[in-house]
N, C-alpha and C. Protein backbone atom coordinates (compact mmCIF):
# COMPACT_ATOMS: atom_id res chain seq x y z
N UNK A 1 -76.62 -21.17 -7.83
CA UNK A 1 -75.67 -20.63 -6.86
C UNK A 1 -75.01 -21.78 -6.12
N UNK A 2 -74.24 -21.96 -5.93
CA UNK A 2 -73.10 -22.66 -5.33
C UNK A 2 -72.83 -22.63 -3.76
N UNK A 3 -72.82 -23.48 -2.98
CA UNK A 3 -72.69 -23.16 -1.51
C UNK A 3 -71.20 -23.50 -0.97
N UNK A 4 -71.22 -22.56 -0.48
CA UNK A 4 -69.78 -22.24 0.15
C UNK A 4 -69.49 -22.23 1.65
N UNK A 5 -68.92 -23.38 2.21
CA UNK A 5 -68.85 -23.42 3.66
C UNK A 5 -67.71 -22.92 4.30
N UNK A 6 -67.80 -22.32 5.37
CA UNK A 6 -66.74 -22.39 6.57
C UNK A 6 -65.57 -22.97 6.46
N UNK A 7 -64.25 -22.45 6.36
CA UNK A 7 -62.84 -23.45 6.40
C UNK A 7 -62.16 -24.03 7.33
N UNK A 8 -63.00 -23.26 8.81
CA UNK A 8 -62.04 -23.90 10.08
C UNK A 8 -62.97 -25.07 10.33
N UNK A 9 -62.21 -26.07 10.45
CA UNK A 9 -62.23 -27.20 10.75
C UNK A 9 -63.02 -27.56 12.34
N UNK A 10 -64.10 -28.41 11.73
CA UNK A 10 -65.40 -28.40 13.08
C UNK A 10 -66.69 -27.59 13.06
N UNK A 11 -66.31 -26.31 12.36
CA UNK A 11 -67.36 -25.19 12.32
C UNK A 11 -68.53 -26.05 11.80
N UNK A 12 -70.04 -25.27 12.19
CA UNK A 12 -70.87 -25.72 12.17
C UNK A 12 -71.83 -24.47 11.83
N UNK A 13 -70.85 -22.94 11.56
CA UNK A 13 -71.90 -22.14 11.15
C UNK A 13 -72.35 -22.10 9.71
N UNK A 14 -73.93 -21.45 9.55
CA UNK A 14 -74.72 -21.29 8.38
C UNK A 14 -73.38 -20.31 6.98
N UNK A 15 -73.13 -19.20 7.62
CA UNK A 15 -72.02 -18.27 6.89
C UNK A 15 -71.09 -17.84 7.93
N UNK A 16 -70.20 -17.03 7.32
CA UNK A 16 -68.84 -16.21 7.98
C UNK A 16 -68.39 -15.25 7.68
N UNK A 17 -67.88 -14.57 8.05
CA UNK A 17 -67.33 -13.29 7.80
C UNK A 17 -66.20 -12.96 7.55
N UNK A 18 -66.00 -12.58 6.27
CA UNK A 18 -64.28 -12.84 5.42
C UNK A 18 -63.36 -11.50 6.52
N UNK A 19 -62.25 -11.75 6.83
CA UNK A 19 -61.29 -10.92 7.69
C UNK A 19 -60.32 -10.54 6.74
N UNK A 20 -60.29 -9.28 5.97
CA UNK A 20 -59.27 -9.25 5.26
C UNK A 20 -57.58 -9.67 5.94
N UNK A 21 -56.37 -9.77 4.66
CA UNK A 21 -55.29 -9.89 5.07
C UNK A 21 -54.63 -9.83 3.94
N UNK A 22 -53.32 -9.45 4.20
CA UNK A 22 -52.51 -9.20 3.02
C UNK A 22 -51.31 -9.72 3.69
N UNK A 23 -50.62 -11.21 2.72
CA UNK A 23 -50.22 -11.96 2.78
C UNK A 23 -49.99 -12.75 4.16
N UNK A 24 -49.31 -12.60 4.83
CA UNK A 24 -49.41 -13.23 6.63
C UNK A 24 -50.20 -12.05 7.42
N UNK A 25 -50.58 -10.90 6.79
CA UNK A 25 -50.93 -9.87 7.96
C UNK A 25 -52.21 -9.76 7.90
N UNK A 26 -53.30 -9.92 8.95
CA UNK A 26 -54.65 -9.67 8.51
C UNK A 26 -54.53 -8.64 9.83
N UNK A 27 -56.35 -8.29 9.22
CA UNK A 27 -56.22 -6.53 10.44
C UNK A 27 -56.95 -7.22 11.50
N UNK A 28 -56.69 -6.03 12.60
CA UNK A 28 -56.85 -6.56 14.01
C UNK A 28 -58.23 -5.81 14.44
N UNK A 29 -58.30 -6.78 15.54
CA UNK A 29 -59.56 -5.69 16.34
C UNK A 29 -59.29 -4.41 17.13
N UNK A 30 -60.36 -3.62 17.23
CA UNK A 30 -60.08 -2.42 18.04
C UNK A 30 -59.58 -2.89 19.20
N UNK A 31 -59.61 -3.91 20.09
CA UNK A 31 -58.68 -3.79 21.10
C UNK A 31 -57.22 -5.06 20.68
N UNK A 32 -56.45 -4.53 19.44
CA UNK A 32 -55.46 -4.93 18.95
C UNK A 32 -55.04 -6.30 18.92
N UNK A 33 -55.78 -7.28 19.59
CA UNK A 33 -55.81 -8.66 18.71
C UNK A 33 -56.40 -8.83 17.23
N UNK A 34 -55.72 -10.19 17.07
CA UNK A 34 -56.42 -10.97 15.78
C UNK A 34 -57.01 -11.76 16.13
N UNK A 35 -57.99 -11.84 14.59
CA UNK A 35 -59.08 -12.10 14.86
C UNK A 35 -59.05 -13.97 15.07
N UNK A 36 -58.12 -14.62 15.38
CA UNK A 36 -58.12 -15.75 15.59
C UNK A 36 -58.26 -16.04 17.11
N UNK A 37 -57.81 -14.72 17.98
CA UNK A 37 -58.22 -14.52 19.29
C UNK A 37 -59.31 -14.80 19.24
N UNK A 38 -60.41 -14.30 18.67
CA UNK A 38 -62.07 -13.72 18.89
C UNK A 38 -62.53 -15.16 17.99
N UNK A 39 -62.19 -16.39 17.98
CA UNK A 39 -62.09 -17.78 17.04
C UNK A 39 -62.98 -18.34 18.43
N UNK A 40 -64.09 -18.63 18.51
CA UNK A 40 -64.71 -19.53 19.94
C UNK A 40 -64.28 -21.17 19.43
N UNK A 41 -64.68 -22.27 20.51
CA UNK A 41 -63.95 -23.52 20.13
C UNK A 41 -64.60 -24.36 19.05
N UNK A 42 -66.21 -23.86 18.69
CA UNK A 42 -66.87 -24.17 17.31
C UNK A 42 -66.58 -23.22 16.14
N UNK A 43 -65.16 -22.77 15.96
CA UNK A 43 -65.12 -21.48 14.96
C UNK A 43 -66.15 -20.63 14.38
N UNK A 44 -66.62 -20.40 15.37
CA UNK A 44 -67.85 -19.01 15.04
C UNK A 44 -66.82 -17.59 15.51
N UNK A 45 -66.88 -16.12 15.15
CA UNK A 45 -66.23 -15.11 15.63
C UNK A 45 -67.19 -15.12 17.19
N UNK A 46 -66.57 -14.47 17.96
CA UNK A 46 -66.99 -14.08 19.14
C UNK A 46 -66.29 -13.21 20.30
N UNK A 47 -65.99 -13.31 21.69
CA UNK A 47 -65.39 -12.92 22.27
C UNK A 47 -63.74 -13.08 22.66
N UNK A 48 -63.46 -12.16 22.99
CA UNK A 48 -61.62 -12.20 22.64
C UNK A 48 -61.13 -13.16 23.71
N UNK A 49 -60.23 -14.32 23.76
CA UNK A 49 -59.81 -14.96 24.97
C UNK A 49 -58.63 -14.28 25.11
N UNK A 50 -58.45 -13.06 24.86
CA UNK A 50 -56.79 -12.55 25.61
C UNK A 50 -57.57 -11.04 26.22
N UNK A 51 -58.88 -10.85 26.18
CA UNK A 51 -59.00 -9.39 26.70
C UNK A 51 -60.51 -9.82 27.08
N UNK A 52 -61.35 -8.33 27.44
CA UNK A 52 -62.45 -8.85 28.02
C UNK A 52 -63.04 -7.88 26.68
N UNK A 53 -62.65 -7.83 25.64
CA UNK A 53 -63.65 -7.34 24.46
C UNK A 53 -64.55 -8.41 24.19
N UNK A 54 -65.62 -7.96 23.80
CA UNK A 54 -66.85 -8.99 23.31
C UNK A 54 -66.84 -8.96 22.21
N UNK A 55 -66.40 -8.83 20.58
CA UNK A 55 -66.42 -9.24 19.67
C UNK A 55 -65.54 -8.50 18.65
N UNK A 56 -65.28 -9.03 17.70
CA UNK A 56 -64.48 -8.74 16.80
C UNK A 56 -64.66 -7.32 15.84
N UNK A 57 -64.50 -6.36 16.11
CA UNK A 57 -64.73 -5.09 15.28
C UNK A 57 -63.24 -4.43 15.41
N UNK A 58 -62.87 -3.88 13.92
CA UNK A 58 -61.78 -3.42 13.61
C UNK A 58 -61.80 -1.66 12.91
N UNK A 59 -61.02 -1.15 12.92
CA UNK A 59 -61.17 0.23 12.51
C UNK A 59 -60.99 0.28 11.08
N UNK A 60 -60.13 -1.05 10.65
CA UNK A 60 -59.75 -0.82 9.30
C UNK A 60 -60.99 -0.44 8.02
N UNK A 61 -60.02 0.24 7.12
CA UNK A 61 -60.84 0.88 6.51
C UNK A 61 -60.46 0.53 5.05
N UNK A 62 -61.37 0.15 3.97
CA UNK A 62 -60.91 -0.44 2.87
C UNK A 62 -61.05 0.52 1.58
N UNK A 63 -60.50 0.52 0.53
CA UNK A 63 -60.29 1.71 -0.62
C UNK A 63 -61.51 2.70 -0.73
N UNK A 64 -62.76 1.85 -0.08
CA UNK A 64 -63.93 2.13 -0.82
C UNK A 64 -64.42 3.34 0.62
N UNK A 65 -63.63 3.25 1.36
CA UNK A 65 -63.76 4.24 2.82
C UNK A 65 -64.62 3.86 3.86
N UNK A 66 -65.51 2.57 3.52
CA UNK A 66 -66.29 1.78 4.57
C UNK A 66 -65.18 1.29 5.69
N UNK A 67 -65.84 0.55 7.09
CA UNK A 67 -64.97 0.45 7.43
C UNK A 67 -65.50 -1.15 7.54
N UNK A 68 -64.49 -2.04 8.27
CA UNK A 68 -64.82 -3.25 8.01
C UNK A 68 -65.94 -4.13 8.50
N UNK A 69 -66.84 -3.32 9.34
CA UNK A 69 -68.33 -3.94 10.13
C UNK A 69 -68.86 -3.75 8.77
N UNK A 70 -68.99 -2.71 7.98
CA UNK A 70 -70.18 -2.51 7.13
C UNK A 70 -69.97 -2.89 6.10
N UNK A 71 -69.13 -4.48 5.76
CA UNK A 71 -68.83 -5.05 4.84
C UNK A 71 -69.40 -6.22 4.85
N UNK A 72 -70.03 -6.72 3.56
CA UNK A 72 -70.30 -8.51 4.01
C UNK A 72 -70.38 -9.53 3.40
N UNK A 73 -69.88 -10.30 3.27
CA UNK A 73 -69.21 -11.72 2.65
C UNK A 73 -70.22 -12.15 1.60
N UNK A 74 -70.25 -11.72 0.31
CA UNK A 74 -70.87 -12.03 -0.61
C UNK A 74 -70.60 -12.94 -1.87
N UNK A 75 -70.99 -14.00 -2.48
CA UNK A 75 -70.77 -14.84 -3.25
C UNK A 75 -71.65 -14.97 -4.22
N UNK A 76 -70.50 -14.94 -5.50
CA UNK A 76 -71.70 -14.69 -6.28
C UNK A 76 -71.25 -16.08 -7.22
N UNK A 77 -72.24 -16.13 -8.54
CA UNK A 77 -71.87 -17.16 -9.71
C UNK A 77 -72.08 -17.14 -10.76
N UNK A 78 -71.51 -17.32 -11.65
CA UNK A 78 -71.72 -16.59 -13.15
C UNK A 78 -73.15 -17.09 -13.75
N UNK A 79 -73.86 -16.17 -14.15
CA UNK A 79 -75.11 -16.80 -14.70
C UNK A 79 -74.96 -17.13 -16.32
């Protein structure tokens, strides 16, 4: 298996949590920021600096009818 790190620059977390988007548009949080709001200054997700929400949860809902909390960043590798 292959290890796959973090892309924002500085981060220092173990994994991350993929934010869908389709082409410039990615989905927002329930209190209607993006999720680059909810970006803390070690790029971990966290609390929103434009609202007093505490973390990044979105309503969106993907083909499969989950919604996007109960999704999670999996990597796999051809055996």
């Amino acid at each position: 298996t292959r290890k796959v790190y973090c892309r924002v620059p500085g981060c220092k977390c173990a994994c991350f949590k993929y934010v869908n988007g389709r082409g410039s548009q990615f989905i927002r949080c329930k209190c209607k920021h993006e999720h680059t709001d909810h970006r803390k200054k070690d790029g971990r997700m966290g609390a929103c600096s434009r609202c007093d929400c505490k973390k990044f949860d979105s309503h969106w809902r993907c083909p499969c009818g989950a919604v996007w909390g109960d999704h999670a960043t999996v990597f796999q590798s051809k055996a």
